[in-house]
N, C-alpha and C. Protein backbone atom coordinates (compact mmCIF):
# COMPACT_ATOMS: atom_id res chain seq x y z
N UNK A 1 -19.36 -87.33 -91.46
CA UNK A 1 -20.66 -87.62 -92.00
C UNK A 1 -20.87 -86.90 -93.33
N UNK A 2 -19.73 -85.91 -93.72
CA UNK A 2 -20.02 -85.53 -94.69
C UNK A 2 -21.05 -84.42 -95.13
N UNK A 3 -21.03 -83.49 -94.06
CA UNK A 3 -22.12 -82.79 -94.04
C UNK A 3 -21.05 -81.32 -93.71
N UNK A 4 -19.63 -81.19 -94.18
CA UNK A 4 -19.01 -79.97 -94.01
C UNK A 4 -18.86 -79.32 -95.77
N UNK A 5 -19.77 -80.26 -96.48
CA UNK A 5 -19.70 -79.69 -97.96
C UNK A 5 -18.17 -79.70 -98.78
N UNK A 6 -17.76 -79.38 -99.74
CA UNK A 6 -17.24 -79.51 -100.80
C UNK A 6 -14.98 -79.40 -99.84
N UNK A 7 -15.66 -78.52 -98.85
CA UNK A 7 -13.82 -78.01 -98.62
C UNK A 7 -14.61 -78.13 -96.84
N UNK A 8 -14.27 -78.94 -95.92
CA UNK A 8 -14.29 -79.41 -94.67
C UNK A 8 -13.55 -77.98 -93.66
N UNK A 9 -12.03 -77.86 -94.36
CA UNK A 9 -11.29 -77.01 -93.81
C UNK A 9 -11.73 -75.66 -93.49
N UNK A 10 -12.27 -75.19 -95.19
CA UNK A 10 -13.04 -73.77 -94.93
C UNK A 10 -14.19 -73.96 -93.85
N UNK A 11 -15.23 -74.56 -93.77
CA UNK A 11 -16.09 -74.88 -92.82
C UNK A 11 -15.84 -74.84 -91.79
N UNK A 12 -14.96 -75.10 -91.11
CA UNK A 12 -14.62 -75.22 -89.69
C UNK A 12 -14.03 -74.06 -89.45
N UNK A 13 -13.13 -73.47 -90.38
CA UNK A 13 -12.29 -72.20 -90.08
C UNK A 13 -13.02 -71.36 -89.40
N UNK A 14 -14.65 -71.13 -90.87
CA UNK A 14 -15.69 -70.35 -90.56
C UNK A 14 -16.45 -69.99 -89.50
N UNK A 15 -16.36 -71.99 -89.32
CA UNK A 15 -17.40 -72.09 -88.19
C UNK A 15 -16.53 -71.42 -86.54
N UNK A 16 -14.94 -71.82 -86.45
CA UNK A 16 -14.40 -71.49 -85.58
C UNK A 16 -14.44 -69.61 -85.29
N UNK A 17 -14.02 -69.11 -86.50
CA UNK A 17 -14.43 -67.81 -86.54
C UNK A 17 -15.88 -66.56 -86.32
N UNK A 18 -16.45 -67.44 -86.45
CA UNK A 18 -18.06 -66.97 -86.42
C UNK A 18 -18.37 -67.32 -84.71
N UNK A 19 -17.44 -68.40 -84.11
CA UNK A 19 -18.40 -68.63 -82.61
C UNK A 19 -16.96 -67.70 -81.74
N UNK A 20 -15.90 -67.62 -82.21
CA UNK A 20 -14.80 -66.18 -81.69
C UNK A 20 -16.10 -65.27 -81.50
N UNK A 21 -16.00 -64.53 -82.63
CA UNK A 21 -17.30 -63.26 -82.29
C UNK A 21 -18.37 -63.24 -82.22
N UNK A 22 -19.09 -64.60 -82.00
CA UNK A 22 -20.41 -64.73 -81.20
C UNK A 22 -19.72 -64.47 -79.82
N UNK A 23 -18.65 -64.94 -79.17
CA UNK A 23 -18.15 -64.91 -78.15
C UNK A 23 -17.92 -63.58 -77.08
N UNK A 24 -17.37 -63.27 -78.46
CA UNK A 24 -16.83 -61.50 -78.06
C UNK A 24 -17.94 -60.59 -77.87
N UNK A 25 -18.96 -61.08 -78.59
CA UNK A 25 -20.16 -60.10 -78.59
C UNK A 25 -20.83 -60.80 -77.04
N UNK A 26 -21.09 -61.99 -76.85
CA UNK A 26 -21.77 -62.11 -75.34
C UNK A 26 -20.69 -61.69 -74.34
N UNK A 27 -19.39 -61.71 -74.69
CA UNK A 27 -18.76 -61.26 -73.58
C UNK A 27 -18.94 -59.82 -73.61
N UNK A 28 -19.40 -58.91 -74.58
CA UNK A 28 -19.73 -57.35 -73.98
C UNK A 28 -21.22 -57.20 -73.73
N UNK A 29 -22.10 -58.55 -73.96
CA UNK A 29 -23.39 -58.36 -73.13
C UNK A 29 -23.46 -58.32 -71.63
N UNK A 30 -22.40 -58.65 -71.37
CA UNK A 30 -22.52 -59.00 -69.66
C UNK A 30 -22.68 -57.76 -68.92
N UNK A 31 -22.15 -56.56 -69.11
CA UNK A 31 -22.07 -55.12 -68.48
C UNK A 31 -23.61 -54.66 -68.61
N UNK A 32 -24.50 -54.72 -70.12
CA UNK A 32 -25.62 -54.13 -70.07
C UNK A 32 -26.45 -55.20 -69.30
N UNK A 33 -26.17 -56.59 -69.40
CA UNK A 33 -27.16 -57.62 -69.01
C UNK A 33 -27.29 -57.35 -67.28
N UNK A 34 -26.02 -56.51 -66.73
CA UNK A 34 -25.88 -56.44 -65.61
C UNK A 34 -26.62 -55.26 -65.08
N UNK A 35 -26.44 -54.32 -66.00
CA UNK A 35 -27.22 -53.22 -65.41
C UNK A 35 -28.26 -52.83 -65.67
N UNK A 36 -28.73 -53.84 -66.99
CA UNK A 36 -30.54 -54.14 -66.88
C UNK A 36 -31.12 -55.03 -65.76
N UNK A 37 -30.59 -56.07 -65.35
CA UNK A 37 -31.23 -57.05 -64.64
C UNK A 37 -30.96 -56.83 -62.95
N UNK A 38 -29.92 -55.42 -63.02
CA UNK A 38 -29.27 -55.33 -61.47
C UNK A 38 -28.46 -56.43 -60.76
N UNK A 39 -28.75 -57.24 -61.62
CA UNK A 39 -27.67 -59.05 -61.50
C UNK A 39 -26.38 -58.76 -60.88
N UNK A 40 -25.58 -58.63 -60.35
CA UNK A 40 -23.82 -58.43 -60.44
C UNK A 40 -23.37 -59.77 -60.75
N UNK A 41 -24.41 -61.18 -60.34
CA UNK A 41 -23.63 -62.48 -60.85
C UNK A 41 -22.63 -62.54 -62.23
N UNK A 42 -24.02 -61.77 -62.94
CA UNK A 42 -23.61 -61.85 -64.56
C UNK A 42 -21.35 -61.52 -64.59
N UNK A 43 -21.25 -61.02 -64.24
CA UNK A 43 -19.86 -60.38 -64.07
C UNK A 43 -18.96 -61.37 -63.74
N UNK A 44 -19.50 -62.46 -63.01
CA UNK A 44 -18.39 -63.79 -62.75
C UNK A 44 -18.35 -64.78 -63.97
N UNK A 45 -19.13 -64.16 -65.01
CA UNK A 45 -18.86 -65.41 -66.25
C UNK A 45 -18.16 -64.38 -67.40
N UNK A 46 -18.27 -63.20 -67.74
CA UNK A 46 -17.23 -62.41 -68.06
C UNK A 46 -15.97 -63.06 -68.88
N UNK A 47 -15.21 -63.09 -67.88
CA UNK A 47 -13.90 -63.80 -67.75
C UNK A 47 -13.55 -64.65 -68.14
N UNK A 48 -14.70 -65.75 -68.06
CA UNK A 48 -14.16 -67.10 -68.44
C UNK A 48 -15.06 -67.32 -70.12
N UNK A 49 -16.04 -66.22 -70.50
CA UNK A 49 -16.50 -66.24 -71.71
C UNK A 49 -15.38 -65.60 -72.86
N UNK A 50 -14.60 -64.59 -72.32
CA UNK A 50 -13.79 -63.86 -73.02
C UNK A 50 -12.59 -64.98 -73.22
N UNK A 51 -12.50 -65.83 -72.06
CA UNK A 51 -10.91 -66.90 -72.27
C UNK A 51 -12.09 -67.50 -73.16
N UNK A 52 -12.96 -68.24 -73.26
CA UNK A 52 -13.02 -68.50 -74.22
C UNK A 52 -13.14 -68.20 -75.82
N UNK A 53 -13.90 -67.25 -75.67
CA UNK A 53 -13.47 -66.21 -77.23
C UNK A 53 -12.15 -66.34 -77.79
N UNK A 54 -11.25 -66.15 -76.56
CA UNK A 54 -9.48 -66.43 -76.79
C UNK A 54 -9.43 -67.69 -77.27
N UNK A 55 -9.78 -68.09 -76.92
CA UNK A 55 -9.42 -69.89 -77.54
C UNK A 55 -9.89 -70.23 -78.65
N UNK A 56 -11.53 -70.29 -78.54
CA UNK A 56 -11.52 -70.23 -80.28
C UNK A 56 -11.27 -69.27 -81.20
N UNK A 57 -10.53 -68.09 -81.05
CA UNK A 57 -9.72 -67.19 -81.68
C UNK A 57 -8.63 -67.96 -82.25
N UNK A 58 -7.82 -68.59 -80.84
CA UNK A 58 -6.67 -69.68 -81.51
C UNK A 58 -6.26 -70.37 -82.42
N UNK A 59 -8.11 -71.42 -82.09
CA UNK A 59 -8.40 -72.57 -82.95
C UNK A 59 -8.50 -71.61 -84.56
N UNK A 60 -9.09 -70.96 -84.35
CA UNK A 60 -9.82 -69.94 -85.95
C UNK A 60 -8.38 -70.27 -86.32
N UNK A 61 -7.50 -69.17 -86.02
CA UNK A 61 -6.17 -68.77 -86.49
C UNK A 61 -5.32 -70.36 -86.71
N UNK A 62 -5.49 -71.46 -85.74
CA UNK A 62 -4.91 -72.82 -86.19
C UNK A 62 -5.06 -73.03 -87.66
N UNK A 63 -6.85 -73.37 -87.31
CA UNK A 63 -6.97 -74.33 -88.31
C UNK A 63 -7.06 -72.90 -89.97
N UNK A 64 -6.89 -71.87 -90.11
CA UNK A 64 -6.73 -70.80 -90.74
C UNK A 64 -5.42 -71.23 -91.94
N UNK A 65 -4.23 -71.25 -90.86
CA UNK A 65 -2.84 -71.68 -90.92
C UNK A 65 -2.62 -73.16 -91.77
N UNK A 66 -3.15 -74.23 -91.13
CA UNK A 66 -3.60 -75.62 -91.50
C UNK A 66 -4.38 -76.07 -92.61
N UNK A 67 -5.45 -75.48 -92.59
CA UNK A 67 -6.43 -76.14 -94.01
C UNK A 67 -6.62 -74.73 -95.02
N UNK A 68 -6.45 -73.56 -94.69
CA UNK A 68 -6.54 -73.22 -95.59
C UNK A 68 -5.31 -72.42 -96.13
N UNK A 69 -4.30 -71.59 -95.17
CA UNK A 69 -3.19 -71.70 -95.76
C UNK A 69 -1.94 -72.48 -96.03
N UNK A 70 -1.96 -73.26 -95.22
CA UNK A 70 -1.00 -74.75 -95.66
C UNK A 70 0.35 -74.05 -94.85
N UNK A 71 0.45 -72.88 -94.07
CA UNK A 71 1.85 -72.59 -93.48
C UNK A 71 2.58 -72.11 -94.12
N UNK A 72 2.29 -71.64 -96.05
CA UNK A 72 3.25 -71.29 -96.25
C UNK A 72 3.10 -69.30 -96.94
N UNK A 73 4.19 -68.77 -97.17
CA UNK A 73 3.52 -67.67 -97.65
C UNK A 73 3.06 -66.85 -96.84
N UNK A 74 2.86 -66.79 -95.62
CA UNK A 74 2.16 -66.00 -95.21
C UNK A 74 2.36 -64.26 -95.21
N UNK A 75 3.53 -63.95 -95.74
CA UNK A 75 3.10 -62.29 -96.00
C UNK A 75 2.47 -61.97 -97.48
N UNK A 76 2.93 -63.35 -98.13
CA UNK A 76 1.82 -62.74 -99.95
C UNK A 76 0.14 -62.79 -99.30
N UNK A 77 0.01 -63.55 -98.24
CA UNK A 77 -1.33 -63.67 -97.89
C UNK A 77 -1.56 -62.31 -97.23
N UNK A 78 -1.27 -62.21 -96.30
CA UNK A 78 -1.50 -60.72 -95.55
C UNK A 78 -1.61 -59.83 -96.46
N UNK A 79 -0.55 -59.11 -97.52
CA UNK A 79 -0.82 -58.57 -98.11
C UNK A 79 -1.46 -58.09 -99.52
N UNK A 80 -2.09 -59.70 -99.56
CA UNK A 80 -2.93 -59.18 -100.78
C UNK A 80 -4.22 -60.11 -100.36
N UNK A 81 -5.06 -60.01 -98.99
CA UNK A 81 -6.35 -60.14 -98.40
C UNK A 81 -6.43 -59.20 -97.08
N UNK A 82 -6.79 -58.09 -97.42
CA UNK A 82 -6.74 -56.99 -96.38
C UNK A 82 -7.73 -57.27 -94.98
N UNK A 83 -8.69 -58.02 -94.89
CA UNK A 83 -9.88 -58.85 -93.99
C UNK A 83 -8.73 -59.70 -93.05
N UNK A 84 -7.36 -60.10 -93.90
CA UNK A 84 -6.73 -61.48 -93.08
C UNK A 84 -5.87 -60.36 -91.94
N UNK A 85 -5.94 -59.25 -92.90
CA UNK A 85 -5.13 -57.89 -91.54
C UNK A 85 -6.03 -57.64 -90.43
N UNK A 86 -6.92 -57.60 -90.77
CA UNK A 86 -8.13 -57.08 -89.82
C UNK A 86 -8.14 -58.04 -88.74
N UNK A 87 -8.54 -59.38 -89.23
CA UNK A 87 -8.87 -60.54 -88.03
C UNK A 87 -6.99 -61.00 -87.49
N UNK A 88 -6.27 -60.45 -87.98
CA UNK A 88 -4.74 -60.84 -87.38
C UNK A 88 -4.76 -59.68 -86.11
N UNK A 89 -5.23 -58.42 -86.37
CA UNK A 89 -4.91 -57.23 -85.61
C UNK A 89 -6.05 -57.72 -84.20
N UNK A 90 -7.07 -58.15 -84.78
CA UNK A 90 -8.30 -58.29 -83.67
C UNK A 90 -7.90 -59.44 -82.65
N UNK A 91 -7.11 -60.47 -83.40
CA UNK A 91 -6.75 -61.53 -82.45
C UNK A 91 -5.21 -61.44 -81.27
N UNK A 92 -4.67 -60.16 -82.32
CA UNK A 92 -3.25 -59.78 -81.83
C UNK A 92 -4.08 -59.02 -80.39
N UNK A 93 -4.64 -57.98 -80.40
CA UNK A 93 -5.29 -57.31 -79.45
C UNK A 93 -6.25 -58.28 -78.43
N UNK A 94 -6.45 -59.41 -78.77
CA UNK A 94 -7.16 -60.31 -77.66
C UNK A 94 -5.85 -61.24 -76.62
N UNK A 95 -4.29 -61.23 -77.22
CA UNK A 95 -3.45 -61.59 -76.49
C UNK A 95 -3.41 -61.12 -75.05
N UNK A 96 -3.10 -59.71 -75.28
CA UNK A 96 -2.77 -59.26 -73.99
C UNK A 96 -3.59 -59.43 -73.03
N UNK A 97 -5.31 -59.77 -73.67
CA UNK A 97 -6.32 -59.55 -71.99
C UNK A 97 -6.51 -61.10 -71.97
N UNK A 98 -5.77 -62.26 -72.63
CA UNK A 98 -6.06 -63.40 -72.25
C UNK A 98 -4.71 -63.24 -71.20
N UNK A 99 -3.73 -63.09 -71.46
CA UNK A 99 -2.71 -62.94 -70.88
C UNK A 99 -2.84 -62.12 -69.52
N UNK A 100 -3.19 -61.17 -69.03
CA UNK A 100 -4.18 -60.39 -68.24
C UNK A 100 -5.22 -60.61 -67.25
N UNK A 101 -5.84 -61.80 -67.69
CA UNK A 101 -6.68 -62.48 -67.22
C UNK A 101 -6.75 -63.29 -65.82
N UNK A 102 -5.59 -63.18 -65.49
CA UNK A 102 -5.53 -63.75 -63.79
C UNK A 102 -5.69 -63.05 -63.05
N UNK A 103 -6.42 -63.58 -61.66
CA UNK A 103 -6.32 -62.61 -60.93
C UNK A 103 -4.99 -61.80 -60.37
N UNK A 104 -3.91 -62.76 -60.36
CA UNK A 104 -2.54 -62.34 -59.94
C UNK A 104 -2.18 -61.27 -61.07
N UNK A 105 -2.47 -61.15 -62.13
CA UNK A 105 -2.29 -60.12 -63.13
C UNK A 105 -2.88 -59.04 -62.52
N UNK A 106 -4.35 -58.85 -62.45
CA UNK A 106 -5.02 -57.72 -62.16
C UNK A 106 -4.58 -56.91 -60.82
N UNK A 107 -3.98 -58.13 -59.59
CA UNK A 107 -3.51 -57.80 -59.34
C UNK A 107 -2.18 -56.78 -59.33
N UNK A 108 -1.47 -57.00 -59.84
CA UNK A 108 -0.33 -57.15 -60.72
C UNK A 108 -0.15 -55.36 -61.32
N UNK A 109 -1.39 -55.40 -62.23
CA UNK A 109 -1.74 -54.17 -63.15
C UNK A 109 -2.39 -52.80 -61.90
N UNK A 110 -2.74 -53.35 -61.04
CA UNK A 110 -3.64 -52.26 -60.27
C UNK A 110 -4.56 -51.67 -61.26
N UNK A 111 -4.35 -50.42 -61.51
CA UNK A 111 -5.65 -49.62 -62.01
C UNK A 111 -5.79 -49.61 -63.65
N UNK A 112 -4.33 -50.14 -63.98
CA UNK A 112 -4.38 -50.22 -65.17
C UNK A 112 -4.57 -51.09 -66.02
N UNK A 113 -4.90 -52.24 -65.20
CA UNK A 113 -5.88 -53.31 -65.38
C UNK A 113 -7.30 -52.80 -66.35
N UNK A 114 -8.09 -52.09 -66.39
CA UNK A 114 -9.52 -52.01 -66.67
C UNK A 114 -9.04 -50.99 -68.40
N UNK A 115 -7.99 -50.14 -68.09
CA UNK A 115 -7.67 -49.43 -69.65
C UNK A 115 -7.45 -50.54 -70.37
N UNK A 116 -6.43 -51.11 -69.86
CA UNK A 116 -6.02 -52.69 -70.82
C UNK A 116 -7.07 -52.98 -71.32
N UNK A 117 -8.10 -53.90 -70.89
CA UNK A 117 -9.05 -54.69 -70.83
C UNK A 117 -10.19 -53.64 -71.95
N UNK A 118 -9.85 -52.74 -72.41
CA UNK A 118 -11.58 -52.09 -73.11
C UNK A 118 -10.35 -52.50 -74.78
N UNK A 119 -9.41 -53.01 -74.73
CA UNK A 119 -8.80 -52.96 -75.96
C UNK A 119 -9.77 -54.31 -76.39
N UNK A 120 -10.62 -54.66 -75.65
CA UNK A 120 -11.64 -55.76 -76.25
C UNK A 120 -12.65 -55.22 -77.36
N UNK A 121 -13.41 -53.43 -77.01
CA UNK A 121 -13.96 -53.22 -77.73
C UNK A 121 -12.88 -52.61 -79.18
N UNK A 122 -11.68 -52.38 -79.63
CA UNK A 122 -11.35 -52.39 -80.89
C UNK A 122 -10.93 -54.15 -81.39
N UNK A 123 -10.94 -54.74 -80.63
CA UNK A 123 -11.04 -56.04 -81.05
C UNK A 123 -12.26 -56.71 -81.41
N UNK A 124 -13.45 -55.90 -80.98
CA UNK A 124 -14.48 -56.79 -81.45
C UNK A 124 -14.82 -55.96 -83.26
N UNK A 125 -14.61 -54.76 -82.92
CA UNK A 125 -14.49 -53.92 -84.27
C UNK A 125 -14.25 -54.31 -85.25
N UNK A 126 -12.47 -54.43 -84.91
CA UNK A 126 -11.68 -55.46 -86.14
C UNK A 126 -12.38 -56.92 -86.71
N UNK A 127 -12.85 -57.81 -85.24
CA UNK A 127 -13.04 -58.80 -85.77
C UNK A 127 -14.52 -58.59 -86.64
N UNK A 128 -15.60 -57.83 -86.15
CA UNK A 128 -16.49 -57.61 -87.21
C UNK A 128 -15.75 -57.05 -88.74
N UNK A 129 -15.11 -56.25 -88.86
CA UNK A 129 -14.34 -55.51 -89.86
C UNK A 129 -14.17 -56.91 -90.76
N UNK A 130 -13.30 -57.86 -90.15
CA UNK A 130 -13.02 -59.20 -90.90
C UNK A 130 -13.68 -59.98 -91.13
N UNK A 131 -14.97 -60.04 -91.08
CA UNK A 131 -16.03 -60.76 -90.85
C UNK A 131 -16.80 -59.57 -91.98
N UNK A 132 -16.89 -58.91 -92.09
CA UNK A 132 -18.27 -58.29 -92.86
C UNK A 132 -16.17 -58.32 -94.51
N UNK A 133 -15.65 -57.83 -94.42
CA UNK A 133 -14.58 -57.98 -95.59
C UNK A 133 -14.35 -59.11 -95.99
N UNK A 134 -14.24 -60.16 -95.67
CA UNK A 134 -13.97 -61.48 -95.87
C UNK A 134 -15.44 -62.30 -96.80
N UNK A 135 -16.79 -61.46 -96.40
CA UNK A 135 -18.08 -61.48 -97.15
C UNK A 135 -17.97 -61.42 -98.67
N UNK A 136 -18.79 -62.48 -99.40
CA UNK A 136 -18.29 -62.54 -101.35
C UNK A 136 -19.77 -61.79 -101.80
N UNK A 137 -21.04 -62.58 -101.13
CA UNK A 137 -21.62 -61.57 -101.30
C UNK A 137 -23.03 -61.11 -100.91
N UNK A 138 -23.99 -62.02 -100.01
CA UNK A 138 -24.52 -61.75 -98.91
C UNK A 138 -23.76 -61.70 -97.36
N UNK A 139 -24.04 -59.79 -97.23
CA UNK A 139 -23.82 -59.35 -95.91
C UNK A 139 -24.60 -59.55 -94.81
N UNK A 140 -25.75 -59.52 -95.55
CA UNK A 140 -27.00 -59.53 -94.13
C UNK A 140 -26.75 -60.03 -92.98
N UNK A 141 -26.22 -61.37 -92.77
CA UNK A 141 -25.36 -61.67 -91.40
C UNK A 141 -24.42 -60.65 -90.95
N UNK A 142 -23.29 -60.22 -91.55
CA UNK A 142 -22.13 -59.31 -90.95
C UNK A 142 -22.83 -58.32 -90.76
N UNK A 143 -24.14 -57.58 -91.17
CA UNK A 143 -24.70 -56.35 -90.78
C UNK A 143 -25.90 -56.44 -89.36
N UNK A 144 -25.99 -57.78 -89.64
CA UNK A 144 -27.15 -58.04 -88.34
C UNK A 144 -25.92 -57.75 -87.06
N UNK A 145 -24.64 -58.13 -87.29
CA UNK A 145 -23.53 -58.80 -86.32
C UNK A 145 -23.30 -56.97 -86.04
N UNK A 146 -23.12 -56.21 -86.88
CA UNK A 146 -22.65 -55.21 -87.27
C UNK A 146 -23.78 -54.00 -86.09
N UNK A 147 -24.89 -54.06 -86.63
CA UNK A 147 -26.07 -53.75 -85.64
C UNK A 147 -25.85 -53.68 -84.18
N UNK A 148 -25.84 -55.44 -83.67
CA UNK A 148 -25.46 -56.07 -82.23
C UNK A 148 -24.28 -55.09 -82.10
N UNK A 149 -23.06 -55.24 -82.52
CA UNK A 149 -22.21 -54.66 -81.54
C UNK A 149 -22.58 -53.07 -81.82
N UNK A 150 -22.32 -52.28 -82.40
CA UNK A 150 -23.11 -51.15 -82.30
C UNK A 150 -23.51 -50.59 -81.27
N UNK A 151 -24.80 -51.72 -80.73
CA UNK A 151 -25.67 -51.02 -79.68
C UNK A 151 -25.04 -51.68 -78.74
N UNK A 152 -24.61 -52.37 -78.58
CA UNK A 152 -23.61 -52.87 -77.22
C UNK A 152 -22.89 -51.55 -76.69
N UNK A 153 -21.94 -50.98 -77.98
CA UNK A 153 -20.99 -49.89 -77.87
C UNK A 153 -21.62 -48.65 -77.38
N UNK A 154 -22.96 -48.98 -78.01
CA UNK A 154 -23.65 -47.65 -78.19
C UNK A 154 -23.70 -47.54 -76.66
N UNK A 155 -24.63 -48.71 -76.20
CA UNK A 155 -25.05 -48.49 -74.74
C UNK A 155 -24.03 -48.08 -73.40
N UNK A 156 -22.81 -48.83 -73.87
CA UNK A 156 -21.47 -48.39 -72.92
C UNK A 156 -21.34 -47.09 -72.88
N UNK A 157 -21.48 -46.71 -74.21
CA UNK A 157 -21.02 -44.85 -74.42
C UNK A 157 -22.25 -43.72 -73.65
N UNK A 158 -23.54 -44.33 -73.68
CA UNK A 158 -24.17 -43.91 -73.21
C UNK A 158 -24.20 -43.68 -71.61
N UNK A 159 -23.88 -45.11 -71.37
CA UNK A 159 -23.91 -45.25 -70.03
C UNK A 159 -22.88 -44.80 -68.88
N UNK A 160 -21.29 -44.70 -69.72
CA UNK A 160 -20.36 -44.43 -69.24
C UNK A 160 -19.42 -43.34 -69.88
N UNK A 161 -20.24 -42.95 -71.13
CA UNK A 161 -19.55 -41.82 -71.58
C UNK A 161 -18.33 -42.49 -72.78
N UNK A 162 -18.21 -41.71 -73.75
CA UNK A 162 -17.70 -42.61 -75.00
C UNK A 162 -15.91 -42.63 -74.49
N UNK A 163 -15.75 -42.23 -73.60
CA UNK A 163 -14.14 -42.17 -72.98
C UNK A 163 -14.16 -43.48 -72.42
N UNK A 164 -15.37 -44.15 -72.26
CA UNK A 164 -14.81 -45.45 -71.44
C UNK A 164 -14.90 -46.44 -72.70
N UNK A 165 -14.85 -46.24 -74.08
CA UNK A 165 -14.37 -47.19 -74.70
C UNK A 165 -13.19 -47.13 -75.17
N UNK A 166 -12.34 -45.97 -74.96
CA UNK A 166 -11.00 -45.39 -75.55
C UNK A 166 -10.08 -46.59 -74.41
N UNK A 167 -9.10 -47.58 -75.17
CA UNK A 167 -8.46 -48.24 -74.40
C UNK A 167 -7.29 -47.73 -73.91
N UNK A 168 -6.89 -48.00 -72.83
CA UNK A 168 -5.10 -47.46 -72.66
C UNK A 168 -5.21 -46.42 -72.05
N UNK A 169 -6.66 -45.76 -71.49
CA UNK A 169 -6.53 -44.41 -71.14
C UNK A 169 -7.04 -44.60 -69.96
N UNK A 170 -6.67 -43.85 -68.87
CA UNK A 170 -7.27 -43.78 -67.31
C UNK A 170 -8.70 -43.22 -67.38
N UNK A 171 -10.08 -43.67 -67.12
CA UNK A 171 -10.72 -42.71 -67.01
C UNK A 171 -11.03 -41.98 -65.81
């Protein structure tokens, strides 16, 4: 319809990238939404909000590859757009807990299941990081975004002590 403006490709990249970390950010609402509302339901959509974050992480990084880098080049790109490091590292770190993600895994992991799994909060970091760097030159969105996770983090640290956002570590 003609309504993705001048470059279609960038648009969608954007758009794919922007609903990743809308994603990532409701998937770390679920813990406070849980222990404001006393809900435990909230906790069975978790899982399947974060596989999705993973997916349009994918798509981001597809159509990234596709319309706007064309496949080729890709270390002159990496290294001379430091934002494309940031959202590569944030999506590299969302592998393992899509991968993770079964119950036969968690099984699998026993206790070390839940250290794994907080490598979500330096992934949501990064992906803000790439998201407010990748900015030309109104931030006000990446700082509103910037805010949100914040107090997400903030509230975990509060609630559970800032050791339970350190990933990889037993608490």
């Amino acid at each position: 319809m003609g309504d993705l403006g001048p470059d279609p490709g960038q648009a969608i990249t954007e758009a794919l990238g922007l609903a990743t970390f809308q994603l990532l950010l409701i998937t770390l609402l679920i813990t406070p939404l849980r222990k404001v509302t006393g809900w435990a339901g909230w906790i069975r959509f978790r899982r399947m909000l974060g596989l999705y974050a993973f997916f349009y992480g994918v798509l981001h990084v597809l159509a990234f590859l596709q319309f706007i880098l064309g496949w080729t080049d890709l270390w002159a790109t990496f290294t001379k757009r430091p934002y494309i490091i940031a959202g590569a590292m944030a999506f590299v770190l969302m592998v393992p807990l899509a991968l993770t993600s079964t119950k036969r895994m968690m099984k699998k992991l026993g206790r070390g299941w839940k250290p794994l799994h907080r490598l979500i909060y330096c992934s949501a970091v990064l992906a803000w990081v790439h998201f407010l760097w990748q900015a030309r030159s109104d931030i006000t969105e990446m700082v509103v975004y910037g805010v949100l996770l914040a107090g997400l983090l903030g509230l975990r640290a509060y609630w559970f002590g800032v050791s339970s956002l350190v990933p990889l570590k037993k608490v």
